[in-house]
N, C-alpha and C. Protein backbone atom coordinates (compact mmCIF):
# COMPACT_ATOMS: atom_id res chain seq x y z
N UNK A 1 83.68 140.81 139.65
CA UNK A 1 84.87 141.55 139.28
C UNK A 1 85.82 140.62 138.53
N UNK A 2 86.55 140.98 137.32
CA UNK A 2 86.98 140.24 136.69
C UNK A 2 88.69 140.35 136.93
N UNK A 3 89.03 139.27 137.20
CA UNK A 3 90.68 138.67 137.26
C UNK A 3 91.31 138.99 136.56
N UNK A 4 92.33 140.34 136.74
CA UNK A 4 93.54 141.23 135.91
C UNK A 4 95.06 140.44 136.17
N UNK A 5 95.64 139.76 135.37
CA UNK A 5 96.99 139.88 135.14
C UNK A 5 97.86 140.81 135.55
N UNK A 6 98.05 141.85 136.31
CA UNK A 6 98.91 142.85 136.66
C UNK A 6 100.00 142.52 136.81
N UNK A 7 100.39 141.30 137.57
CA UNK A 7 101.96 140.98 137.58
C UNK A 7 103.17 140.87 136.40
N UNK A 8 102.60 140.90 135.57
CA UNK A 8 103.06 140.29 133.89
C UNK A 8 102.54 141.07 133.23
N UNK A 9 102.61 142.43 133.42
CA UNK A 9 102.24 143.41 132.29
C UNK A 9 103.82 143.72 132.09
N UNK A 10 104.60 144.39 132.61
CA UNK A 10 106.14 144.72 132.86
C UNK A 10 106.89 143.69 131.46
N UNK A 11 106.67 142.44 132.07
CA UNK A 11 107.36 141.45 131.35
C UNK A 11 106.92 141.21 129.89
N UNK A 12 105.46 141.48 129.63
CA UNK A 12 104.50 140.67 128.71
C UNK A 12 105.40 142.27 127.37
N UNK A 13 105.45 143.28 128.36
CA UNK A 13 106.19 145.04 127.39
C UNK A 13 107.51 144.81 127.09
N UNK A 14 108.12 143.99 127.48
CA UNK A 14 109.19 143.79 127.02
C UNK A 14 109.51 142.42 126.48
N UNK A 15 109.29 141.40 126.44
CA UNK A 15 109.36 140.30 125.12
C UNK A 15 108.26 141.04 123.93
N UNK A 16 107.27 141.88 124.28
CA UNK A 16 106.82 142.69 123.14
C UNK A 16 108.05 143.19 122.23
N UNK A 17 108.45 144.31 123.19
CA UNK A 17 109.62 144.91 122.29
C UNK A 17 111.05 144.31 121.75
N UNK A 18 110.84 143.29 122.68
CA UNK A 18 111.91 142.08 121.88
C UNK A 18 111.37 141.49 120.96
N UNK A 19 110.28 141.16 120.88
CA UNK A 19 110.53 140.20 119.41
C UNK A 19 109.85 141.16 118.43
N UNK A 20 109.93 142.91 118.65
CA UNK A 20 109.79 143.81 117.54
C UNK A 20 111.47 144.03 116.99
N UNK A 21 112.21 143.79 117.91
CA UNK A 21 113.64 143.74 117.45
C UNK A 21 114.23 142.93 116.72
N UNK A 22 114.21 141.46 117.66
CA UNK A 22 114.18 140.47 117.27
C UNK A 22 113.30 139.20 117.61
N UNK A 23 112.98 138.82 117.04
CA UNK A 23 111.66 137.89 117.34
C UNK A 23 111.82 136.75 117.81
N UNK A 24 112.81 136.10 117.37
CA UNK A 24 113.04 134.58 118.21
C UNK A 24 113.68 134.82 120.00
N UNK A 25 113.97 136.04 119.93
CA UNK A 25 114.38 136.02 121.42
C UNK A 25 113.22 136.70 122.54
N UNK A 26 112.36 137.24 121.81
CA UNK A 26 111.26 137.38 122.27
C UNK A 26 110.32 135.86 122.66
N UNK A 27 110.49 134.74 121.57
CA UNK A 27 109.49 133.29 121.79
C UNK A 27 110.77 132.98 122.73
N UNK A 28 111.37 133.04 122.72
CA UNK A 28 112.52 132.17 123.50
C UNK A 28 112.19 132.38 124.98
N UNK A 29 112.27 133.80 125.48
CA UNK A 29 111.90 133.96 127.15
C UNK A 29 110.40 134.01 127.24
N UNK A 30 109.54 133.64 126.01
CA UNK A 30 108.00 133.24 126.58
C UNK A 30 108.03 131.78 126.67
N UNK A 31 108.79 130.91 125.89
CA UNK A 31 108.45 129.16 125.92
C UNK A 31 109.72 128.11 125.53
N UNK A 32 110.66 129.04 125.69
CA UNK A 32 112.08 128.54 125.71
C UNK A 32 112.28 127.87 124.69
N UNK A 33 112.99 126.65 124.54
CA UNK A 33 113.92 126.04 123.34
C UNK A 33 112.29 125.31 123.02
N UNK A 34 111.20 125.54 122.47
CA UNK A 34 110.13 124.43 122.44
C UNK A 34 110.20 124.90 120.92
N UNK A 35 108.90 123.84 120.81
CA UNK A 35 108.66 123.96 119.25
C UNK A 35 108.41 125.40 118.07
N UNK A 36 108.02 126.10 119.34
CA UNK A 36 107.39 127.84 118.89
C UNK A 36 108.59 128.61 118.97
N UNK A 37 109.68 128.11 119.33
CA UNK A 37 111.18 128.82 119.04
C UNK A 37 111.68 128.35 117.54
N UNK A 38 111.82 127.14 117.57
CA UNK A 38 112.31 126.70 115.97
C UNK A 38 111.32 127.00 115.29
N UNK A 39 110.58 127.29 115.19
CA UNK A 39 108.91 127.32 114.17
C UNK A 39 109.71 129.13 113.89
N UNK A 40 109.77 130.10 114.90
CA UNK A 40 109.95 131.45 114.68
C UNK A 40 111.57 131.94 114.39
N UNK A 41 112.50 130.69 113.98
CA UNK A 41 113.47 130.95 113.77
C UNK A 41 113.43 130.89 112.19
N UNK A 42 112.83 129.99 111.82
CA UNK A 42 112.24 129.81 110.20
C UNK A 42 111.60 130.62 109.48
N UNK A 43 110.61 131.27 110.43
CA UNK A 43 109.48 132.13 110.07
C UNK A 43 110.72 133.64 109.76
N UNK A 44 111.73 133.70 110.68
CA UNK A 44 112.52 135.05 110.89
C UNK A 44 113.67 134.82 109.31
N UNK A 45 114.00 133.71 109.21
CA UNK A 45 114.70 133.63 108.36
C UNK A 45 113.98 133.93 106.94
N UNK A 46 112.56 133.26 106.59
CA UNK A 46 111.99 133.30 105.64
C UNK A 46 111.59 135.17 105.17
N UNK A 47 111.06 135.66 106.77
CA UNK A 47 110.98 137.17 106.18
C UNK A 47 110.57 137.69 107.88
N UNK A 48 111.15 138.96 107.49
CA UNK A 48 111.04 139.15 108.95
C UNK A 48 110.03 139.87 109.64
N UNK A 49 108.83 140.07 109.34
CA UNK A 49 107.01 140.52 109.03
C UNK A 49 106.85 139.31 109.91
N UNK A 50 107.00 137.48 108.69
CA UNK A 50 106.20 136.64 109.79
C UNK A 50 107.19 136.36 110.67
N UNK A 51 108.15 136.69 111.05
CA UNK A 51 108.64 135.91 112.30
C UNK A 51 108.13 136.78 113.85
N UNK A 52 107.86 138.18 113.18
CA UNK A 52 107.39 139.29 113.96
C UNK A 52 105.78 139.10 114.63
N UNK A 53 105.13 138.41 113.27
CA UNK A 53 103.74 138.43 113.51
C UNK A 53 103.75 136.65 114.12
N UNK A 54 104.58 136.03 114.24
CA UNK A 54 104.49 134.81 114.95
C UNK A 54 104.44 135.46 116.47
N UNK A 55 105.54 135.97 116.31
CA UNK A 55 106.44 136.08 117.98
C UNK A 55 105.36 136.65 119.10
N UNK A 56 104.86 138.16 118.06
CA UNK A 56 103.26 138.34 118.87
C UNK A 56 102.39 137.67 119.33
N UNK A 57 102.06 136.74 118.10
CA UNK A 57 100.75 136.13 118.37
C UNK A 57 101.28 134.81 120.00
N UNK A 58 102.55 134.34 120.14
CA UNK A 58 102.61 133.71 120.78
C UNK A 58 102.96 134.42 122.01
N UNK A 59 103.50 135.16 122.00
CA UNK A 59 103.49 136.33 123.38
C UNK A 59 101.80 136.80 124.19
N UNK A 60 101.13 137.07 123.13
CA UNK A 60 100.05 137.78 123.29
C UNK A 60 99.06 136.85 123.54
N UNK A 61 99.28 135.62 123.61
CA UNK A 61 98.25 134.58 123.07
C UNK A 61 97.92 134.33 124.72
N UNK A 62 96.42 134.22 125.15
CA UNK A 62 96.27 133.09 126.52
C UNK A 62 94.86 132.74 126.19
């Protein structure tokens, strides 16, 4: 039987829909002030597609 995440579905739906809003505050409550916050503050400034498609991939990522 394979090992489900259930506890962190709740949380994982909402930094989703945060960083569809805004994206750096979505990386921010997945990995705080680290490098993948300034990386998606750049990405948000440059256009706001990649700061969106950053914020996912690092939310979504294990």
């Amino acid at each position: 039987m394979a090992y489900q995440r259930t506890d962190s579905i709740g949380g994982d739906f909402l930094r989703v829909i945060l960083a569809i809003i805004l994206p750096p505050l979505g990386v921010f409550f997945q990995v705080g002030f680290g490098k993948h916050f300034w990386i998606n503050i750049i990405l948000t400034l440059l256009g706001y597609i990649p700061g969106i498609i950053h914020a996912l991939y690092i939310i979504l990522r294990d």
